[in-house]
N, C-alpha and C. Protein backbone atom coordinates (compact mmCIF):
# COMPACT_ATOMS: atom_id res chain seq x y z
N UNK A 1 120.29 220.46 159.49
CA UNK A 1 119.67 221.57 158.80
C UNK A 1 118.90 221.02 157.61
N UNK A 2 117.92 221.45 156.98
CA UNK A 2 116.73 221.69 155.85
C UNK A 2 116.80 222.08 155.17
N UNK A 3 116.77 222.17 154.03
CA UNK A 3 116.58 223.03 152.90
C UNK A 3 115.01 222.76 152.25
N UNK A 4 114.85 223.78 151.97
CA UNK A 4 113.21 223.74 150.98
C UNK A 4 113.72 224.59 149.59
N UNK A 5 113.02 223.75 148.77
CA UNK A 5 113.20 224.33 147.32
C UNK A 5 112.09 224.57 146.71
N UNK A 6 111.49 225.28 146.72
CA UNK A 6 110.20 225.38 146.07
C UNK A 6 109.98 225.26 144.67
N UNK A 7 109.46 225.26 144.00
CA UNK A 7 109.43 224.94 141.74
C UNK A 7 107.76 225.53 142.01
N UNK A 8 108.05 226.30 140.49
CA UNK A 8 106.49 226.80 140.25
C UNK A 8 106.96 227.16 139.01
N UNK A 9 106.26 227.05 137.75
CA UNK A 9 106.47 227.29 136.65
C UNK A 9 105.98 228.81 136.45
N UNK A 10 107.03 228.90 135.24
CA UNK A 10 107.15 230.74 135.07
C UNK A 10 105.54 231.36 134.33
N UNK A 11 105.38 232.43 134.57
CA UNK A 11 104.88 233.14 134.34
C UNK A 11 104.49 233.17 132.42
N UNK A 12 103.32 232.52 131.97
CA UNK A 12 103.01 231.87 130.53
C UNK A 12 103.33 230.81 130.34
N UNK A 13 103.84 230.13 131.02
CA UNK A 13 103.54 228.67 130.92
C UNK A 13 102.46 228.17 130.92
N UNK A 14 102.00 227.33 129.87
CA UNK A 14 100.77 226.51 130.46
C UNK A 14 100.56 225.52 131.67
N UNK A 15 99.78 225.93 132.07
CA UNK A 15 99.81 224.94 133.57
C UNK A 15 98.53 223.93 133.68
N UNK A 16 98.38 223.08 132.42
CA UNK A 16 96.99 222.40 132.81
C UNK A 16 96.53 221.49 134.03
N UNK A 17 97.16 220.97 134.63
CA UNK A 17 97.38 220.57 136.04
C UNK A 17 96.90 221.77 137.18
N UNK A 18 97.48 223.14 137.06
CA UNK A 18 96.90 224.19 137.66
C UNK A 18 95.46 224.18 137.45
N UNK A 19 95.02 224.64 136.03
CA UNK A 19 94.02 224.33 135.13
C UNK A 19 92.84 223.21 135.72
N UNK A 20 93.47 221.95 135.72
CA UNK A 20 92.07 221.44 136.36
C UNK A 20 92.08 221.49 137.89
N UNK A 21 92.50 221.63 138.70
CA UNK A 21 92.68 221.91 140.25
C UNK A 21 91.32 222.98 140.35
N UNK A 22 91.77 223.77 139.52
CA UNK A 22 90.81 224.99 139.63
C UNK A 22 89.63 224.79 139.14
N UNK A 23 89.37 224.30 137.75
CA UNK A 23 87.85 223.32 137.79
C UNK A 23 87.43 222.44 138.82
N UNK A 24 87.89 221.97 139.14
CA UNK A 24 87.75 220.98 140.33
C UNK A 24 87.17 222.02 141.34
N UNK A 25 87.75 222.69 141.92
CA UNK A 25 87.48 223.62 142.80
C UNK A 25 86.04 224.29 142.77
N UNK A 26 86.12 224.77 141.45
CA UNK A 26 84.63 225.27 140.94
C UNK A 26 83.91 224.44 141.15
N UNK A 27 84.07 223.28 140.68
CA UNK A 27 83.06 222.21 141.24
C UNK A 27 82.56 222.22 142.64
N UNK A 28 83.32 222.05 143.08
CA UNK A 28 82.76 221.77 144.71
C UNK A 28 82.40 223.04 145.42
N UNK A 29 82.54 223.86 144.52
CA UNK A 29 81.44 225.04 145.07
C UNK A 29 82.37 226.64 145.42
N UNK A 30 83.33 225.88 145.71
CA UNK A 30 84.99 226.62 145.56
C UNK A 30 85.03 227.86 144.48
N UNK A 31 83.66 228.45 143.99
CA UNK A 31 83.66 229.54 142.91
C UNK A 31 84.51 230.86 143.28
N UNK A 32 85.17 230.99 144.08
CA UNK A 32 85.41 232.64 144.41
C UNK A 32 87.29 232.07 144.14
N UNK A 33 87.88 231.17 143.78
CA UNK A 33 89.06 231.09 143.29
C UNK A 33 89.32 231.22 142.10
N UNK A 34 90.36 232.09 141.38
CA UNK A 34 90.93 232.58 140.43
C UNK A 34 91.76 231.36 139.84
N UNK A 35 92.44 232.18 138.97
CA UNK A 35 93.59 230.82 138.42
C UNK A 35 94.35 230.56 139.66
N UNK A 36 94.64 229.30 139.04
CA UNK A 36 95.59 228.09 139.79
C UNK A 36 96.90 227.69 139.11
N UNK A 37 97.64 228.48 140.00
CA UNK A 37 98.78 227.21 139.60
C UNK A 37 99.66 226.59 139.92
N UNK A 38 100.01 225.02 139.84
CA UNK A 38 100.44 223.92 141.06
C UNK A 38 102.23 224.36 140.56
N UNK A 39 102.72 223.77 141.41
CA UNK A 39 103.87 223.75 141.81
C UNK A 39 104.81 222.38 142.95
N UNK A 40 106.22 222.37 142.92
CA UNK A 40 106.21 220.94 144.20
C UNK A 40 106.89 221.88 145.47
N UNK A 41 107.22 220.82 146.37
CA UNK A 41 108.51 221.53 147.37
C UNK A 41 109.26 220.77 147.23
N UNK A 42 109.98 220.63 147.20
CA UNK A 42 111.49 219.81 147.70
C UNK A 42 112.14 220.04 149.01
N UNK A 43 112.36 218.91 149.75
CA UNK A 43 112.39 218.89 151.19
C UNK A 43 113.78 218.24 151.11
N UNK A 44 114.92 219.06 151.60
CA UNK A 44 116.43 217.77 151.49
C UNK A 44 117.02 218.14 152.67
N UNK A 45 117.09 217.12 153.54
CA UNK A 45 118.11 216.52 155.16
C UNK A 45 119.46 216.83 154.59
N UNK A 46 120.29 218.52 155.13
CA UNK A 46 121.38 218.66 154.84
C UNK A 46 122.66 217.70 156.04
N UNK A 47 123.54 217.13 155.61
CA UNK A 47 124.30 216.53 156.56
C UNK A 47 125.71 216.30 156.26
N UNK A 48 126.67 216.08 157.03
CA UNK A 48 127.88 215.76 156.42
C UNK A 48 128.57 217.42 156.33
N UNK A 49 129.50 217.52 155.28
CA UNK A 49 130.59 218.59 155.47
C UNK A 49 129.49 219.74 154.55
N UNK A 50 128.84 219.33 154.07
CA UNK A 50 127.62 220.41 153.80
C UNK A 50 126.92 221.11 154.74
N UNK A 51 126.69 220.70 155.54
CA UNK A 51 125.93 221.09 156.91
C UNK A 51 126.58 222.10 157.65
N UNK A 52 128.07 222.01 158.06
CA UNK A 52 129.05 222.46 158.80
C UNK A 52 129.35 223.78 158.43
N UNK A 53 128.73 223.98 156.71
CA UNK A 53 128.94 225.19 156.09
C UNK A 53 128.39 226.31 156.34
N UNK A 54 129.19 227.89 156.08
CA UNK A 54 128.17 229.00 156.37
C UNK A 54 126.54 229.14 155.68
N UNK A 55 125.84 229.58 156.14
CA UNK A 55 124.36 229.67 155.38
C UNK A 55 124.37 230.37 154.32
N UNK A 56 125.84 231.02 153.82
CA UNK A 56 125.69 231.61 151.85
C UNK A 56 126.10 230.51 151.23
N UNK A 57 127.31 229.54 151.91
CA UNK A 57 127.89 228.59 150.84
C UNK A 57 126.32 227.47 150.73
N UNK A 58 125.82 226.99 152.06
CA UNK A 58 124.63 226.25 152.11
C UNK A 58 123.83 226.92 151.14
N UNK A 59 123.67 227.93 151.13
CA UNK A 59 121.99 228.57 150.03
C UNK A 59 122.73 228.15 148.69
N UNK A 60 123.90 228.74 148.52
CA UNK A 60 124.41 228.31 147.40
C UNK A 60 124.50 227.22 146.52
N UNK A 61 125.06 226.45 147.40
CA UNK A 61 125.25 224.81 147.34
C UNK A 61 123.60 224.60 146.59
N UNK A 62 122.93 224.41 147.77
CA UNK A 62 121.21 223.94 146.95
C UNK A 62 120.50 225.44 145.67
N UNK A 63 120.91 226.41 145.52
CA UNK A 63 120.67 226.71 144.53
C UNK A 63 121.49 226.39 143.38
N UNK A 64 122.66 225.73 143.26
CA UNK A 64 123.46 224.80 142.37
C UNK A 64 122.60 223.75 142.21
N UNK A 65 122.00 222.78 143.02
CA UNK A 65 121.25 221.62 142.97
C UNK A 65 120.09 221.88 142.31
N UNK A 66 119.23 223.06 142.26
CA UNK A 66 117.85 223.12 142.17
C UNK A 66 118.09 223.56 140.55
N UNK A 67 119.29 224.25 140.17
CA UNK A 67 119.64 224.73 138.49
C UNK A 67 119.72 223.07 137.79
N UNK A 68 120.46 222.68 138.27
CA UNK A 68 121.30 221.33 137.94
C UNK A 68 120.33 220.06 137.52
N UNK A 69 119.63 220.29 138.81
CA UNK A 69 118.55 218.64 138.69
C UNK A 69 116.89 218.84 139.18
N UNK A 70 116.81 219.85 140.32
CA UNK A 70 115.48 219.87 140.75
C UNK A 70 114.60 220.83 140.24
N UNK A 71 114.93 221.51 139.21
CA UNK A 71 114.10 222.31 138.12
C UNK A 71 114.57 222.61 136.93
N UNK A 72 113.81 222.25 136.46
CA UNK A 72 113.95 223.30 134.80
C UNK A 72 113.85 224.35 134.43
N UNK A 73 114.75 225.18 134.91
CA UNK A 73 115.15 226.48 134.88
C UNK A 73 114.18 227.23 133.52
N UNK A 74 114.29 226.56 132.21
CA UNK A 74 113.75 227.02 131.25
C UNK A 74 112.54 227.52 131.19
N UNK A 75 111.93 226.75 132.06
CA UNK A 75 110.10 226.54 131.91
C UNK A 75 109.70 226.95 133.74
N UNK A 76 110.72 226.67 134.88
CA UNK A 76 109.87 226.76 136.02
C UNK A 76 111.30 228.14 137.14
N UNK A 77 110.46 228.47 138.03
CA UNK A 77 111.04 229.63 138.75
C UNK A 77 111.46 228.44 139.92
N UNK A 78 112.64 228.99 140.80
CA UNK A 78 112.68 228.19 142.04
C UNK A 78 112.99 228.99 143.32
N UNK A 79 112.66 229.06 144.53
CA UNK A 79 113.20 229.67 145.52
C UNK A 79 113.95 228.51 146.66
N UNK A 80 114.77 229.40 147.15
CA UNK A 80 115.34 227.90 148.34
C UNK A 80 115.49 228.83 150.14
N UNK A 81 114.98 227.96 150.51
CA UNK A 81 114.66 228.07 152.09
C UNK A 81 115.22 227.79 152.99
N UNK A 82 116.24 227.65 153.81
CA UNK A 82 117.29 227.35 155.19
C UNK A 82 116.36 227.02 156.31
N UNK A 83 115.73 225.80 157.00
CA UNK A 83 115.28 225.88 157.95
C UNK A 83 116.09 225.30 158.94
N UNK A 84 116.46 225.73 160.29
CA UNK A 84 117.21 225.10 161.53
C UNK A 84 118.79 226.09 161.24
């Protein structure tokens, strides 16, 4: 099983990275796009006695992980995904 974690920073954050994507964009002619703003995924190969688990303790489990280490809760939003 898969997990996807998505990160996108909250809502007033500055996002200058979003910010130039979207100049960039304008550049190349790309004018009819609005703001931008970037974000990662996180892709993690569940295996072992994690795997074996129901899909609430699994969602659980990686929304423990994504508070803990794969976002900064303070500054970014996260969603998590079950694939297989």
């Amino acid at each position: 099983m898969k997990a996807r974690v998505h990160v996108s920073l909250k809502n007033g954050v500055l996002d200058p990275q979003g910010r130039a994507i979207g100049q960039a964009l304008h550049s190349l002619g790309f004018g009819d796009v609005g703001e931008v703003r970037q974000g990662k995924l996180i892709e993690l190969e569940l295996t072992g006695a994690l795997a074996s688990k129901s899909r609430p303790e699994i969602e659980a489990a990686v929304k423990d992980m994504a508070q803990k280490l794969l976002a900064n809760t303070v500054i970014e939003n996260f969603s998590v995904e079950l694939v297989g």
